[in-house]
Every structure is written in structure tokens, then in C-alpha cells.
Protein backbone atom coordinates (compact mmCIF):
# COMPACT_ATOMS: atom_id res chain seq x y z
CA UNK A 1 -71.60 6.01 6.29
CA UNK A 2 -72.68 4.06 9.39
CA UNK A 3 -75.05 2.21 7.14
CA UNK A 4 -72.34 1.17 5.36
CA UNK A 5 -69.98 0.02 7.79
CA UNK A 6 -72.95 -1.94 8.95
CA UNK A 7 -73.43 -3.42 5.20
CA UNK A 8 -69.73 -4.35 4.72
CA UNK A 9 -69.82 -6.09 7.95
CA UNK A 10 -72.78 -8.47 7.32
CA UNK A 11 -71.80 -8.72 3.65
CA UNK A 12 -67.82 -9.65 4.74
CA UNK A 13 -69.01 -11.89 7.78
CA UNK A 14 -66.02 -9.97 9.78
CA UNK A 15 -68.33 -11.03 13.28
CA UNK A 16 -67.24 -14.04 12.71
CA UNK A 17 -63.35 -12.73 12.76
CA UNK A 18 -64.45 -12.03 16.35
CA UNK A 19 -62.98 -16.31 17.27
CA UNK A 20 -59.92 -15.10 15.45
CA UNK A 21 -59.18 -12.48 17.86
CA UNK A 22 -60.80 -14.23 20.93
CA UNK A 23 -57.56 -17.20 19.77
CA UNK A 24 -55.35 -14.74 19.87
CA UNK A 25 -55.38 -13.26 22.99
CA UNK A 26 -55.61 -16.76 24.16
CA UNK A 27 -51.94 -17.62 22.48
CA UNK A 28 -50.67 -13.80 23.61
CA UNK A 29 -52.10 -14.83 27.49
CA UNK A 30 -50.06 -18.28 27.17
CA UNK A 31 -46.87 -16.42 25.94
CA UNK A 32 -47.32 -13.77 28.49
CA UNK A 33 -47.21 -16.78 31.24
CA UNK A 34 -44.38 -18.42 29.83
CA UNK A 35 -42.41 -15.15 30.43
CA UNK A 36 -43.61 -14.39 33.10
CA UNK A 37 -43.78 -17.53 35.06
CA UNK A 38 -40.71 -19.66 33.17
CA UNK A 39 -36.63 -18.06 32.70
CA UNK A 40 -34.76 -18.51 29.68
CA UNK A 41 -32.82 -21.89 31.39
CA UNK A 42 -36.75 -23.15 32.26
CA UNK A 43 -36.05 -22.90 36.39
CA UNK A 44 -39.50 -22.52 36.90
CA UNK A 45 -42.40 -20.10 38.55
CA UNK A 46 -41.21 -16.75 39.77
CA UNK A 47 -37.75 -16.26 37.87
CA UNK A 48 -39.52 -15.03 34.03
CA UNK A 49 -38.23 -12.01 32.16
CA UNK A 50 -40.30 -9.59 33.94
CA UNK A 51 -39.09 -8.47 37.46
CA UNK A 52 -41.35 -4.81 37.79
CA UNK A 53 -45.22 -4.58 36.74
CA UNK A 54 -43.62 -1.76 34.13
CA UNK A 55 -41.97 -4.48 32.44
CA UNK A 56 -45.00 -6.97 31.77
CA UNK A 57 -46.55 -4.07 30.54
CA UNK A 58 -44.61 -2.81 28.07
CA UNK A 59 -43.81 -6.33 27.06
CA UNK A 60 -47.50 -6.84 26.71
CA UNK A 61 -48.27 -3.64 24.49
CA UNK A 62 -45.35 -4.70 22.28
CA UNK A 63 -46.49 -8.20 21.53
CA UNK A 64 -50.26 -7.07 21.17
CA UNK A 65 -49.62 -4.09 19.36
CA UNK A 66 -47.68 -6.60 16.85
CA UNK A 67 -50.10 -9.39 16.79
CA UNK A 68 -53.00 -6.74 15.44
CA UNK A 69 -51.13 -4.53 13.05
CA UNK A 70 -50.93 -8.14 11.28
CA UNK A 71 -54.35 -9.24 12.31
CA UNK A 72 -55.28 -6.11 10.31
CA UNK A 73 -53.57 -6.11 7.52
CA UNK A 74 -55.47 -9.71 6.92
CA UNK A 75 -58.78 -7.27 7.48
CA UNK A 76 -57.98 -4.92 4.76
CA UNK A 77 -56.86 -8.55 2.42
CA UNK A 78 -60.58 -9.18 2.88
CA UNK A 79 -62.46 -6.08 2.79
CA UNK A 80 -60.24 -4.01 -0.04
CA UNK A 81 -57.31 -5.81 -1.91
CA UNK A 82 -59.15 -8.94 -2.12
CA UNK A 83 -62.02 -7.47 -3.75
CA UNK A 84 -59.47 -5.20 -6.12
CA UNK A 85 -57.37 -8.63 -7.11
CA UNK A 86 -60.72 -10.49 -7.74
CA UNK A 87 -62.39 -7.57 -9.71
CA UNK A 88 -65.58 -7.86 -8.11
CA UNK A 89 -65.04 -4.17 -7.12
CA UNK A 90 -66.06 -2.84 -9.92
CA UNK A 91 -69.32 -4.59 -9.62
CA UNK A 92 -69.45 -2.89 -5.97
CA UNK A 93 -68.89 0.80 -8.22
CA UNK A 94 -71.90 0.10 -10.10
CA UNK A 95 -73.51 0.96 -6.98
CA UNK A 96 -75.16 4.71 -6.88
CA UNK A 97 -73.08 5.75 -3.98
CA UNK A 98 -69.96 7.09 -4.25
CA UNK A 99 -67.01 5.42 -4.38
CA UNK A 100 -65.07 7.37 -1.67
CA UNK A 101 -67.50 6.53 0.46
CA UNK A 102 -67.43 2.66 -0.35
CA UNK A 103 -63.79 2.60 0.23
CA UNK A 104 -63.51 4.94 3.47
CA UNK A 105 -66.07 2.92 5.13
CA UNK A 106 -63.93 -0.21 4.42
CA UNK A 107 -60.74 1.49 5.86
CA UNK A 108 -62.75 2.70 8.95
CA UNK A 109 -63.56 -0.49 9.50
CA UNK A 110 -60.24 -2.10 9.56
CA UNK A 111 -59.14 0.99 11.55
CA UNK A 112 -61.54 1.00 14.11
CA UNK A 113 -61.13 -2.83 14.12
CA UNK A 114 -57.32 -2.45 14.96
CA UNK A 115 -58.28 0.06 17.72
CA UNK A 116 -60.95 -1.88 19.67
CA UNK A 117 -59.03 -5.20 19.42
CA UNK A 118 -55.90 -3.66 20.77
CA UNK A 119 -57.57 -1.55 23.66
CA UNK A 120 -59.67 -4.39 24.88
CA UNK A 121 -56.77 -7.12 24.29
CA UNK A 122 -54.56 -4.90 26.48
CA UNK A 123 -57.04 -4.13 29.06
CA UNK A 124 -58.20 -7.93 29.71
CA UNK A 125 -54.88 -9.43 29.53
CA UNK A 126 -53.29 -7.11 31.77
CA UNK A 127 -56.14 -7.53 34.43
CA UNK A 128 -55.77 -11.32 34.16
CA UNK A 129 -51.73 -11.30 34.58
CA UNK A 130 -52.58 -8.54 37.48
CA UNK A 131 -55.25 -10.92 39.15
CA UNK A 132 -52.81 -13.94 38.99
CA UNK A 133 -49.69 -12.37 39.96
CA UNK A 134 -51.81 -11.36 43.39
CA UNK A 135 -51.95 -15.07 44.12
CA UNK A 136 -48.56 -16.21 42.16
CA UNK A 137 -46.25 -13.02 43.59
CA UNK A 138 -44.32 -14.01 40.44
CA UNK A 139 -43.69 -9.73 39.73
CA UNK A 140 -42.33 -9.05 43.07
CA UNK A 141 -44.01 -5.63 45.18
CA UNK A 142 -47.42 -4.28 45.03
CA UNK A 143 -49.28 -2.70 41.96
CA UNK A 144 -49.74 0.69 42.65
CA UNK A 145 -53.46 1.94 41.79
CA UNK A 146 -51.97 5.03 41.11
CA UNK A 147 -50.36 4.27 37.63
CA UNK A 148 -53.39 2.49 36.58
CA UNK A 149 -54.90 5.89 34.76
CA UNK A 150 -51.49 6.40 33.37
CA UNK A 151 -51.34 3.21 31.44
CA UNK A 152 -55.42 3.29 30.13
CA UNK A 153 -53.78 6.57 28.67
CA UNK A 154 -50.90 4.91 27.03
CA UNK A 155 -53.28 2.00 26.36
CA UNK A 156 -55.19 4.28 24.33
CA UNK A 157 -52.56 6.11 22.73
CA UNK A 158 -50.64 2.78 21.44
CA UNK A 159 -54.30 1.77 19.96
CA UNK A 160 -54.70 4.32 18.08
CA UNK A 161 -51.20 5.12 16.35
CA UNK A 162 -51.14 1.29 16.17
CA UNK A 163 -54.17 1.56 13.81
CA UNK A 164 -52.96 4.20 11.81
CA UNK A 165 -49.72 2.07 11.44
CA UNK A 166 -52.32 -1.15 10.43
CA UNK A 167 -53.26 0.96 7.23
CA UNK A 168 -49.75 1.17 5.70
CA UNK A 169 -50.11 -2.12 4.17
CA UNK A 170 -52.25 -0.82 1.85
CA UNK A 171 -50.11 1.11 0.08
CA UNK A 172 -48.39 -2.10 -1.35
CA UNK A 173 -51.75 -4.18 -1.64
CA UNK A 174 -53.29 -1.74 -3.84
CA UNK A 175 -50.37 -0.94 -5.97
CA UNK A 176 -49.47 -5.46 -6.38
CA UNK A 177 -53.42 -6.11 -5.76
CA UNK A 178 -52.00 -9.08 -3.73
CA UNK A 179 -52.95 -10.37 -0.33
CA UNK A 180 -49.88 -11.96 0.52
CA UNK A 181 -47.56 -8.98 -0.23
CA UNK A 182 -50.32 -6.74 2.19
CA UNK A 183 -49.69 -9.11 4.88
CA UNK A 184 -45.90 -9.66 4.37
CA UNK A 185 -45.66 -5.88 4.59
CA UNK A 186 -47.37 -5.74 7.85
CA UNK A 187 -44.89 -8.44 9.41
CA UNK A 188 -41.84 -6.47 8.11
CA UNK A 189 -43.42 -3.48 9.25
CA UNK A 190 -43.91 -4.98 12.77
CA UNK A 191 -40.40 -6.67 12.41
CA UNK A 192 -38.97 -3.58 12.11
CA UNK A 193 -40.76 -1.95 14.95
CA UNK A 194 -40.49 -4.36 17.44
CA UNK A 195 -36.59 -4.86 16.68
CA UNK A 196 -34.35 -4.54 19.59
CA UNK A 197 -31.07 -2.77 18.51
CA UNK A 198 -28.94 -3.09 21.61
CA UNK A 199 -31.36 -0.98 24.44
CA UNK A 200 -32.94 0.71 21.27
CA UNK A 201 -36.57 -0.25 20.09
CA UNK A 202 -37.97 1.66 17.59
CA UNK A 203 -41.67 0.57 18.54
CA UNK A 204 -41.39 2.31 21.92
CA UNK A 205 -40.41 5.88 20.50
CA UNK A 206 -43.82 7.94 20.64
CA UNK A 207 -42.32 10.14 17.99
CA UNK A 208 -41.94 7.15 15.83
CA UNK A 209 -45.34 5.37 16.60
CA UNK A 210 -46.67 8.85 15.69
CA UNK A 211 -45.01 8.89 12.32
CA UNK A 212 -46.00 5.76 11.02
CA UNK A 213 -49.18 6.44 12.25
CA UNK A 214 -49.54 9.35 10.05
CA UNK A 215 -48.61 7.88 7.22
CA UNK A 216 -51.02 5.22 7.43
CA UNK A 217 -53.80 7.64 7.67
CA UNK A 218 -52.24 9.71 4.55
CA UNK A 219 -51.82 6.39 2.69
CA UNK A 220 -55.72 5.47 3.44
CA UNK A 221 -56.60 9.15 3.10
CA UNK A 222 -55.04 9.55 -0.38
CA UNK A 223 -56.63 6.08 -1.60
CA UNK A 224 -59.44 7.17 -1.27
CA UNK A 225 -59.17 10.46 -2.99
CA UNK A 226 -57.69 9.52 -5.88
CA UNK A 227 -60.27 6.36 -6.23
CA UNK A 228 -62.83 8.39 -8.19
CA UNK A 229 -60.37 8.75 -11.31
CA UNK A 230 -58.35 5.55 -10.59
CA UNK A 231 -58.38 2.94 -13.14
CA UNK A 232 -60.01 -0.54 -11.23
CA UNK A 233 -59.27 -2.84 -13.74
């Protein structure tokens, strides 16, 4: 299997979605500082949204978590529906190996994509907005070291039910074998999610996070059961 995830990667070029993701957490650091540093009439540094460390935080998880459940849903375009809309998987089931094991290591890839990007994203961003706010006092009060376990925990956690949640998209891209409804169903997905109703946000319910995480993993996990008697064309 590791063999090939290696072989999909070289063969899909997906290092080279690295500069995608490196531009992205360039564009979530700039929106972070806007919020942080900027209020909704513009009156400058040290009156943004966020007034507790808590706050940037869970802001930051939000707008990450969202940013990748899309980034991945572009992933699985390219390493699954693409491939299904253009045919040229069939030519890929020629191959002597079996094709649950073609498809899973696609779909581990995306997941373990989705993971990595949002761990690390979350990590680095938070330690830059940390670093700065030590000079710029813009989050009033101190950080206390103590949480810090606490949220590599939760950073954890939202990685991986976010990249269970990055698989539901294929549900609809296999059944429509289009890549713009498997990307249009990850922004409604993250729409919905990251909704505010009043105090209410769905996205910030484990129990929910945990839900639609498990049905991504059913949706990839029955794909790629069923794919031995599917029909490809």
C-alpha cells in the first residue's frame, strides 16, 4: 500500500500542491491579522474581533478547518473523480493489483493530506499570531503555557474529524463523476458548518464534527468495497 501511495504521488505531481497550501496559510495568516489587528469600523491595531487568546484560537481552527475540507475535496477532483469522469481509470484497473487497493490508497492520500495540512497550518499560524501578539499586546493578558497541551489535543482532534469530513464529497463526485459538483459540495458542506445561527455553530459541536466525520470514512469505506463489482464506465 505504501508503494502505492508513493506511486500516486509522483504519478499525480500532488508535491507540487505543497505552493498551494504554503498560499494558503499565507492568505489565512493575513486574514487572521486583519481580525486581529483591525475592528469592524477599521480604528486600527489593538481593537480586532479577538479580545482572549481562546478566541483567536477557535477563530483560527474554524477558518483552517474550512479552507482544507475544500482544499481536499480539489485532492480527491484530481486523484479519483477526475480520473472516473475522464475514463482513464479503467486503464489504471488493467493493472494486476486490486482495485480496492488502487482506490484506498487514493483516499488515504487525500485523508492523510487533509490531516497533516490542518495540524501543521494550525500549529505554525498560531505560533506566529502568539510570537507577534508578545510584541503587538493586541490580545490583552498573558498566554498561559498551561493550555498549550490542551489545544495540540484539540488541534489534533479537529484534524482528524476534519479529514473524515474532507471525504464526504465523494459521495456526490462519484455518483455525477464531476469535479465541480465534488468541490461545490465541500463549500456547502463547510457553509453549513461554519454557519453562525445566533450563538449556535454547528462546526464547534464535537458530537457533530464526529458525525460527519464518520460518515466520510463510511462513504470512502463503502467506495471502495463496492468498487470490485461497480460498473466504471
Amino acid at each position: 500500500m505504501l508503494k502505492l501511495i508513493q506511486l500516486e504521488i509522483r504519478k499525480n505531481k500532488l508535491a507540487g500542491m505543497l505552493k498551494g497550501v504554503a498560499i494558503a496559510n499565507l492568505a489565512i495568516f493575513a486574514f487572521m491579522l486583519l481580525l486581529t489587528y483591525v475592528d469592524s469600523e477599521g480604528s486600527g491595531s489593538g481593537s480586532g474581533e479577538f479580545k482572549t487568546y481562546a478566541e483567536m484560537f477557535s477563530g483560527l481552527y474554524v477558518l483552517v478547518k474550512a479552507t482544507f475540507v475544500v482544499f481536499a475535496s480539489v485532492v480527491l477532483s484530481k486523484l479519483v473523480i477526475d480520473e472516473y469522469k475522464n475514463n482513464t481509470i479503467t486503464l489504471l484497473f488493467m493493472y494486476p493489483i486490486s482495485r480496492k487497493k488502487l482506490l484506498g490508497a487514493k483516499i488515504i492520500i487525500v485523508f492523510l493530506f487533509t490531516l497533516i495540512s490542518i495540524f501543521v497550518s494550525d500549529v505554525l499560524i498560531s505560533a506566529l499570531l502568539i510570537g507577534l501578539n508578545s510584541f503587538t499586546h493586541a490580545i490583552p493578558g498573558q498566554l498561559d503555557l498551561a493550555v498549550i497541551p490542551g489545544e495540540m489535543i484539540r488541534i489534533g482532534a479537529d484534524a482528524a474529524y476534519a479529514a473524515g469530513i474532507g471525504l464526504i464529497p465523494l459521495y456526490i463526485g462519484m455518483r455525477k463523476k464531476s469535479v465541480p459538483a465534488t468541490i461545490v459540495a465541500a463549500v456547502l458542506l463547510v457553509s453549513v458548518s461554519a454557519s453562525d445561527f445566533g450563538n449556535f455553530q454547528p462546526g464547534n459541536l464535537v458530537g457533530f464534527s464526529i458525525f460527519l466525520s464518520l460518515l466520510g470514512v463510511a462513504i470512502a469505506y463503502l467506495s471502495i468495497r463496492n468498487i470490485e463489482q461497480k460498473d466504471i464506465a
